[in-house]
Structure formats: structure tokens, C-alpha cells
Protein backbone atom coordinates (compact mmCIF):
# COMPACT_ATOMS: atom_id res chain seq x y z
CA UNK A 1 -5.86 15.70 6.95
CA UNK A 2 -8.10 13.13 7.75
CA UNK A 3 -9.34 10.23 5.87
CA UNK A 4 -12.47 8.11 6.42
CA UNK A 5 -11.22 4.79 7.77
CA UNK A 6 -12.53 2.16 4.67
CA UNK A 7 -9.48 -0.51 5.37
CA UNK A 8 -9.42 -2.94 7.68
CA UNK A 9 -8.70 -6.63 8.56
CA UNK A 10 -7.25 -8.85 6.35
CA UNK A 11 -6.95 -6.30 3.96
CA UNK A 12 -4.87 -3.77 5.76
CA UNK A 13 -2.55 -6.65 6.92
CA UNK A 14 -1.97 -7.77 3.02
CA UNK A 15 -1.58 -4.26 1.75
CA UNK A 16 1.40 -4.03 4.53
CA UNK A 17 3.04 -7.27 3.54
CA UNK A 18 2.82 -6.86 -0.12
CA UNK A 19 3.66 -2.95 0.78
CA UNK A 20 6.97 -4.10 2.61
CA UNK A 21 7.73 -6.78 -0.05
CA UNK A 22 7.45 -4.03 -2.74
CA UNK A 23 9.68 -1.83 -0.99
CA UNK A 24 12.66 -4.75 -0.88
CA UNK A 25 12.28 -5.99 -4.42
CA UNK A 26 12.38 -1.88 -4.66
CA UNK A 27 16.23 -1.99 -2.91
CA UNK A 28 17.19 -5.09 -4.73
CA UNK A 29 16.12 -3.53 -8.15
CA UNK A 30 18.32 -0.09 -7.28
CA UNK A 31 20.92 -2.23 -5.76
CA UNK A 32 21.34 -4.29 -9.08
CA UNK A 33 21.07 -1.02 -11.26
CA UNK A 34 17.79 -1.41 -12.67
CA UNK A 35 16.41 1.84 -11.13
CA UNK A 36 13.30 2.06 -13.61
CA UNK A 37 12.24 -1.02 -11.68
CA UNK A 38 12.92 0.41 -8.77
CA UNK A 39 11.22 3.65 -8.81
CA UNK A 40 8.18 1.86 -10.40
CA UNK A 41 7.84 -0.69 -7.42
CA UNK A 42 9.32 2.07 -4.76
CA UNK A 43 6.33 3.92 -5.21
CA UNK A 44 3.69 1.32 -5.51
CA UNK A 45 4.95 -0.47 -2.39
CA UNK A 46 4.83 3.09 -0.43
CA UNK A 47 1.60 3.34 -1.86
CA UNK A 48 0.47 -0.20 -0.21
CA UNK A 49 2.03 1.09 3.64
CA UNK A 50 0.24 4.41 3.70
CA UNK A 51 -2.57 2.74 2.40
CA UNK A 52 -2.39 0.13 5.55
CA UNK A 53 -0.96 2.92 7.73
CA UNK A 54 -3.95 5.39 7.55
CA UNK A 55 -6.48 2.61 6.82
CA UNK A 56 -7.75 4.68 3.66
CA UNK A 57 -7.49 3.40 0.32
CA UNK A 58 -8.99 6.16 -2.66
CA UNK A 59 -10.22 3.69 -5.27
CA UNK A 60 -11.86 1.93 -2.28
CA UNK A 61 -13.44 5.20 -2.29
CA UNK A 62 -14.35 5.64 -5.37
CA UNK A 63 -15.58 2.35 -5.60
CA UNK A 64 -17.70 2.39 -2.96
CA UNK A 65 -15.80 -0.47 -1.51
CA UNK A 66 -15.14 -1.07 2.76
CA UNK A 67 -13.77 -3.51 4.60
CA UNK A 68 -13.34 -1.64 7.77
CA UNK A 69 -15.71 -3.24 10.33
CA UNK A 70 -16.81 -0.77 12.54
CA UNK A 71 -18.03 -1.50 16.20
């Protein structure tokens, strides 16, 4: 499946730190019993990396929104 590129720059680069932070608060959380937590931030912090992995974001889309510079 292929996605039209509308991430880029900065904002791919933030998406994949926050994405990555997410993720370890996510292992903390299940680590400390709280798994609510960690589901919750699990799956927005997956979210985040596929969003900066595949440079595609879907409210982006919606929104009409792109910060993929294109040469």
C-alpha cells in the first residue's frame, strides 16, 4: 500500500522522538502495572513511528496539511 509522502523535516524527526519516548513511558507504565496507561500510550507512540516511518500522516490528509518539501 502506498501512501502519498505529506511528512517531512522537522516534523518527521519530532513525530520519531516523541514516537520513541511514547513507546518507553509505554514499558515503564506496563512495567509498574499500570497497563491502561500503557496500552493508551503503546499505541499512540506506534502511531507517531509509522507516522515518521512512511512519511504519511492521515489527518495531515484530511487537513490538507504538508510539510514534505519536494525537489
Amino acid at each position: 500500500m502506498a501512501f502519498k509522502r505529506n511528512v517531512g523535516g522537522l516534523d518527521r524527526i519530532a513525530r520519531a522522538v516523541l514516537g520513541t519516548a511514547l513507546v518507553a513511558v509505554a514499558v515503564g507504565a506496563f512495567v509498574l502495572g499500570r497497563g491502561g496507561v500503557g496500552v493508551v500510550t503503546a499505541i499512540a507512540g506506534a502511531a507517531l513511528l509509522f507516522n515518521a516511518a512512511t512519511q504519511f500522516c492521515g489527518l495531515y490528509a484530511l487537513l490538507g496539511i504538508d510539510t514534505c518539501s519536494r525537489r
